[in-house]
C-alpha atoms as a PDB file:
ATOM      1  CA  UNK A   1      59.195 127.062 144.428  1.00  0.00           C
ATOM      2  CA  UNK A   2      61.908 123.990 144.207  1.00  0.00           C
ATOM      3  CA  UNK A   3      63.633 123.413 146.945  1.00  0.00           C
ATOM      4  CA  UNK A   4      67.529 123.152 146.897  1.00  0.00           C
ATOM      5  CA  UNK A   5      67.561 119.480 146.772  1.00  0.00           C
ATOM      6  CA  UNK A   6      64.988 119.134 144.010  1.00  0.00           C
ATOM      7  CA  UNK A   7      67.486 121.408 141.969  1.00  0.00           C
ATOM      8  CA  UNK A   8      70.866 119.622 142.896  1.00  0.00           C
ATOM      9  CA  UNK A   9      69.018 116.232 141.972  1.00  0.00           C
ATOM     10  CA  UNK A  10      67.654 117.730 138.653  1.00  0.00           C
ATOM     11  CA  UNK A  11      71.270 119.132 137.931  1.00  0.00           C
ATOM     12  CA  UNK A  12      72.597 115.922 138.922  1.00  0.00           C
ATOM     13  CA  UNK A  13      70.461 114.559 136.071  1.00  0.00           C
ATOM     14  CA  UNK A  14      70.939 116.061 133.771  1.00  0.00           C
ATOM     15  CA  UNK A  15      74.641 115.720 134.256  1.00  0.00           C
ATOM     16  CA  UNK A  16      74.172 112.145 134.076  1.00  0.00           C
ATOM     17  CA  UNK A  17      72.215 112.385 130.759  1.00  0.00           C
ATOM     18  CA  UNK A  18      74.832 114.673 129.253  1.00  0.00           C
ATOM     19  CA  UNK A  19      78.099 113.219 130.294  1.00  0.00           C
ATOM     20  CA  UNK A  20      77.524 110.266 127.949  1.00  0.00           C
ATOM     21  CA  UNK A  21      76.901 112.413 125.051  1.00  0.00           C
ATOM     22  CA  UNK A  22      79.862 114.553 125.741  1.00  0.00           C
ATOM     23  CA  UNK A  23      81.927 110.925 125.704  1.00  0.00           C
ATOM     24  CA  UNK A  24      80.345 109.748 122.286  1.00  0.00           C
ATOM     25  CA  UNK A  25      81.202 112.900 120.821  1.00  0.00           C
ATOM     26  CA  UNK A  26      84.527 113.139 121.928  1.00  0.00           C
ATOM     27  CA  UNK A  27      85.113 109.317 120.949  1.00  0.00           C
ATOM     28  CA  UNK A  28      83.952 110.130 117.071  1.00  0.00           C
ATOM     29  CA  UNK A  29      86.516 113.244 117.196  1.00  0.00           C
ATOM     30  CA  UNK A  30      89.109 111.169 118.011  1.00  0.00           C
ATOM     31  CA  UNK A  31      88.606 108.627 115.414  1.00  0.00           C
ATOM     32  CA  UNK A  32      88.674 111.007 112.791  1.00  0.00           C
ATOM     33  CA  UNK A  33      91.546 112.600 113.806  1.00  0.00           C
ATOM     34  CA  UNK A  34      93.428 108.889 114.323  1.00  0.00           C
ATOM     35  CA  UNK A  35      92.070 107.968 110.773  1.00  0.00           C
ATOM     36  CA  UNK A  36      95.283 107.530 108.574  1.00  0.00           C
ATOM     37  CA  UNK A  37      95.284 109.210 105.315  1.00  0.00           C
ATOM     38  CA  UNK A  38      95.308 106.485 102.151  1.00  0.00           C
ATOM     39  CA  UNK A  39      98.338 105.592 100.564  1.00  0.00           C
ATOM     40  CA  UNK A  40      99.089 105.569  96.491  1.00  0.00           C
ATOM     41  CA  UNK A  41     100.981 102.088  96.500  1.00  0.00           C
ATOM     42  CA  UNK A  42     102.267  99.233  93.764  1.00  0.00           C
ATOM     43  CA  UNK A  43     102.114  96.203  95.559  1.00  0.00           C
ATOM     44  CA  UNK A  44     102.574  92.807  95.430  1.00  0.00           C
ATOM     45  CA  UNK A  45     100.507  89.771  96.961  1.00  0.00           C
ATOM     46  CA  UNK A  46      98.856  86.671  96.965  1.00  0.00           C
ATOM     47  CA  UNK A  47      94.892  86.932  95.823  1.00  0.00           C
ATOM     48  CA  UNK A  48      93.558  84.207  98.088  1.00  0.00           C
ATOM     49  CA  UNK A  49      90.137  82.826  98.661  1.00  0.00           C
ATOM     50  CA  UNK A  50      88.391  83.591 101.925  1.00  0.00           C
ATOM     51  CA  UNK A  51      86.518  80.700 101.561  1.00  0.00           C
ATOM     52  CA  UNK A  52      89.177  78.588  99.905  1.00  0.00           C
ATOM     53  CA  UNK A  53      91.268  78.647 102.849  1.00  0.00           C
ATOM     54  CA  UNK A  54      89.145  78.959 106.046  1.00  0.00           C
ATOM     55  CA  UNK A  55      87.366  75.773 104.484  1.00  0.00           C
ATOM     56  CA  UNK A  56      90.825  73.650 104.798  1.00  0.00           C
ATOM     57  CA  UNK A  57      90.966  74.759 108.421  1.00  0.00           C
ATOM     58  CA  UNK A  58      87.588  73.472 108.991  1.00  0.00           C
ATOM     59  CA  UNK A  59      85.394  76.850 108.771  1.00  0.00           C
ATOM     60  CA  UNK A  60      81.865  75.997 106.484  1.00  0.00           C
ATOM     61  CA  UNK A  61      82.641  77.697 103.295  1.00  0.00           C
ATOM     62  CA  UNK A  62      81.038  77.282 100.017  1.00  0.00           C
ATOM     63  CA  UNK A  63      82.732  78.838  97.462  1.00  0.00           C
ATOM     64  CA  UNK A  64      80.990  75.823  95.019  1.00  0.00           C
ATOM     65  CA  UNK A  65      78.010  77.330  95.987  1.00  0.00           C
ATOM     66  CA  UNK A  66      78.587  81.276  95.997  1.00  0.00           C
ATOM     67  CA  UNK A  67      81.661  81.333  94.702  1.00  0.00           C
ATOM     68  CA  UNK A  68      85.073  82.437  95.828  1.00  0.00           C
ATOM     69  CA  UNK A  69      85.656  85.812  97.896  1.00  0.00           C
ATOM     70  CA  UNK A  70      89.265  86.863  97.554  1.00  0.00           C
ATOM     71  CA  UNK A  71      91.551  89.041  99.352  1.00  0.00           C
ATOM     72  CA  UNK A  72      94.535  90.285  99.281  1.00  0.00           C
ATOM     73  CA  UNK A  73      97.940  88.628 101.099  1.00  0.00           C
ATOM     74  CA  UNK A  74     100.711  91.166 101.241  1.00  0.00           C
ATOM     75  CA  UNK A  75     104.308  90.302 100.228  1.00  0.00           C
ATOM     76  CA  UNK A  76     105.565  93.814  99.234  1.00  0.00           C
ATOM     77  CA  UNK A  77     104.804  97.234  98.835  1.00  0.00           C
ATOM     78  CA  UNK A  78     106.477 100.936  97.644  1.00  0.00           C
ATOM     79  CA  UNK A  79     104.527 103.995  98.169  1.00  0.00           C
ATOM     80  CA  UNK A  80     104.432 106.613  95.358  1.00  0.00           C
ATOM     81  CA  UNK A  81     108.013 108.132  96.153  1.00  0.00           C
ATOM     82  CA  UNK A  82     109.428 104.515  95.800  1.00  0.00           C
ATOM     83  CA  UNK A  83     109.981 103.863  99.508  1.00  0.00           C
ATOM     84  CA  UNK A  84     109.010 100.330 100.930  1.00  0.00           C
ATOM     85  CA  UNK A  85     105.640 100.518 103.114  1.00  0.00           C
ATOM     86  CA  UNK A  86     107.052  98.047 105.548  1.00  0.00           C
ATOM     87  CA  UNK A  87     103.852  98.278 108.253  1.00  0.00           C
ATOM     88  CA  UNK A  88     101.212  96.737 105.318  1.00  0.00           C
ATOM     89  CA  UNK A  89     103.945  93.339 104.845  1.00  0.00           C
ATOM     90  CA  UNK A  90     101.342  90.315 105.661  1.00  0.00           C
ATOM     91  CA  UNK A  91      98.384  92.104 106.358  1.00  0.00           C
ATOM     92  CA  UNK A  92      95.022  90.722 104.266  1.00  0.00           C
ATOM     93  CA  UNK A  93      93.739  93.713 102.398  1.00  0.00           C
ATOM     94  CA  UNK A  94      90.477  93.429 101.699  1.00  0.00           C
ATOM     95  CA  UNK A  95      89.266  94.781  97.678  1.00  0.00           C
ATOM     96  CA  UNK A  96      87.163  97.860  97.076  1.00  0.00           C
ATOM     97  CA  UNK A  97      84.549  96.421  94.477  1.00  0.00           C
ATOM     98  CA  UNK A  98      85.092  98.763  91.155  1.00  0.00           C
ATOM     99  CA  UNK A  99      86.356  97.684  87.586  1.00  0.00           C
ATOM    100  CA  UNK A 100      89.626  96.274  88.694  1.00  0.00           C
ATOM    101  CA  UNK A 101      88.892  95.119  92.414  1.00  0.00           C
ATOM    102  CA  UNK A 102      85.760  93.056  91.673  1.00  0.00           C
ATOM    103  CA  UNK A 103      87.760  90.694  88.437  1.00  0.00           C
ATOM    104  CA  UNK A 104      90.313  90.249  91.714  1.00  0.00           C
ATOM    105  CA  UNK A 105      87.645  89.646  94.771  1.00  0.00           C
ATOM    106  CA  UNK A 106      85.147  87.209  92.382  1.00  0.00           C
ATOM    107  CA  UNK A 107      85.701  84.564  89.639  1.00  0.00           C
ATOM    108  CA  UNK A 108      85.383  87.066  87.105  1.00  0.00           C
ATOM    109  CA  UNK A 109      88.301  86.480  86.053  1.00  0.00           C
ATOM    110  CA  UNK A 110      90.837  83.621  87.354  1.00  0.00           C
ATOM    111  CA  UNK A 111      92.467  85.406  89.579  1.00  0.00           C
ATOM    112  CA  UNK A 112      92.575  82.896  91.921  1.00  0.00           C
ATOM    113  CA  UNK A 113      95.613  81.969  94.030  1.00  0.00           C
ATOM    114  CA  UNK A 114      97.404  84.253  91.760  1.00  0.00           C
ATOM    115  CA  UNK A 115     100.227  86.312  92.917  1.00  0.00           C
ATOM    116  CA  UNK A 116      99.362  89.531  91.535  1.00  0.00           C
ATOM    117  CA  UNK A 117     101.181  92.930  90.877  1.00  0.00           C
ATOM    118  CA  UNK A 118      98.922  96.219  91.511  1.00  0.00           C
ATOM    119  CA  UNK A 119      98.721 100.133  91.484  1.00  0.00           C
ATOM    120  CA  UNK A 120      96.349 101.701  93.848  1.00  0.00           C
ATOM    121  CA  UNK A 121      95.473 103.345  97.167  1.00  0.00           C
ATOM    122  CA  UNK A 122      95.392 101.672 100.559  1.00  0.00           C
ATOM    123  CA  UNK A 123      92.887 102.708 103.138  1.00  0.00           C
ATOM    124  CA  UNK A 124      94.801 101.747 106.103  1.00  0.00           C
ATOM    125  CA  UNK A 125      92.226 102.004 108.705  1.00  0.00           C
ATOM    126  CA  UNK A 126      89.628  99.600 106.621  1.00  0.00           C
ATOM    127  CA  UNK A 127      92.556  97.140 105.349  1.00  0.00           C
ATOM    128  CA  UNK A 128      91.413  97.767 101.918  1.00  0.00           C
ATOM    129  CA  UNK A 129      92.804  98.428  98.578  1.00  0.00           C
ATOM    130  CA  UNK A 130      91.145 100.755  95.381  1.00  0.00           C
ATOM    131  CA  UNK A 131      92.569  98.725  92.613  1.00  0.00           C
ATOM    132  CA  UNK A 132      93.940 101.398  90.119  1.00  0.00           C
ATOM    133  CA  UNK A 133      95.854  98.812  87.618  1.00  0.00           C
ATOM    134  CA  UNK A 134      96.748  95.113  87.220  1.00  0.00           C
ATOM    135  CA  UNK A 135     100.127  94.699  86.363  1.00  0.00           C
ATOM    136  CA  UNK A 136     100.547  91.111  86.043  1.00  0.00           C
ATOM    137  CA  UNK A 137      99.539  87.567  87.481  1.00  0.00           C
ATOM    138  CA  UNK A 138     100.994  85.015  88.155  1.00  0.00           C
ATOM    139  CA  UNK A 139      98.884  81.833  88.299  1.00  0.00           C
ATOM    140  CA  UNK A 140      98.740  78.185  89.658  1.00  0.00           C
ATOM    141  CA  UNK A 141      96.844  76.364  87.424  1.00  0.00           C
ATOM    142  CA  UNK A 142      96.050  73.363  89.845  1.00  0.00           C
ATOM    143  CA  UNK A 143      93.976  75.290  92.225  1.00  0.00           C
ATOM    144  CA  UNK A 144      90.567  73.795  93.643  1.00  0.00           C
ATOM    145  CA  UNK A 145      87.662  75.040  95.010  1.00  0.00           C
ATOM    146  CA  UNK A 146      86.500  74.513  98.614  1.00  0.00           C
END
């Protein structure tokens, strides 16, 4: 037979196992329910170089090496209805790699330091954009590679 001690210290625990649990679990609720649905958007940026531009502030890139990454540098965007999407303005939107966001994020095609005009869907809580359509670019032909 346990005594009442031996039971309070078990209960005590297995409080101590469970508690955590319960907090992890209620943590991964909460992110879902925070997660922002994606946003159909034309939108207009710079397509920059990671690399490119971290190396000129001193970080060791090698784009000569493995080539450029790019991303995306806000200027403007409308959602589907038209209506400006003010709260995306100068974030970096990283691309999702399909047809039309890997010739943007590589050297597939020369993208690079382009301002580009695009259709597609932002995932707000990954900063990243599912390029639907390239609309047009706008290129600086004396760009170099860091």
């Amino acid at each position: 037979m346990k005594s009442r001690s031996s039971r309070l210290t078990w209960a005590l625990v297995a409080l101590l196992v469970a508690a955590p649990a319960a907090m992890v679990l209620a943590e991964e609720a909460a992110d879902d329910e925070e997660r922002e649905e994606p946003i159909n958007v034309a939108i207009r940026g710079e397509n920059y170089c990671l690399g490119c531009d971290l190396g000129a502030q001193g970080a060791a890139s090698a784009c000569v090496a493995f080539g450029c990454q790019h991303a995306l540098k806000v200027e403007s965007a409308v959602d589907a209805d038209g209506n400006p999407v003010e709260e995306i303005h100068g974030w970096v939107l990283h691309y999702l790699l399909n047809e039309h966001g890997a010739a943007l994020a590589t050297e597939e095609a020369d993208y690079h330091g382009a301002t580009v005009t695009l259709n597609g869907k932002v995932f707000k809580n990954e900063r990243t954009i599912d390029v639907a359509e390239i609309h047009e670019a706008e290129t600086d032909e004396d760009h170099d590679h860091g």
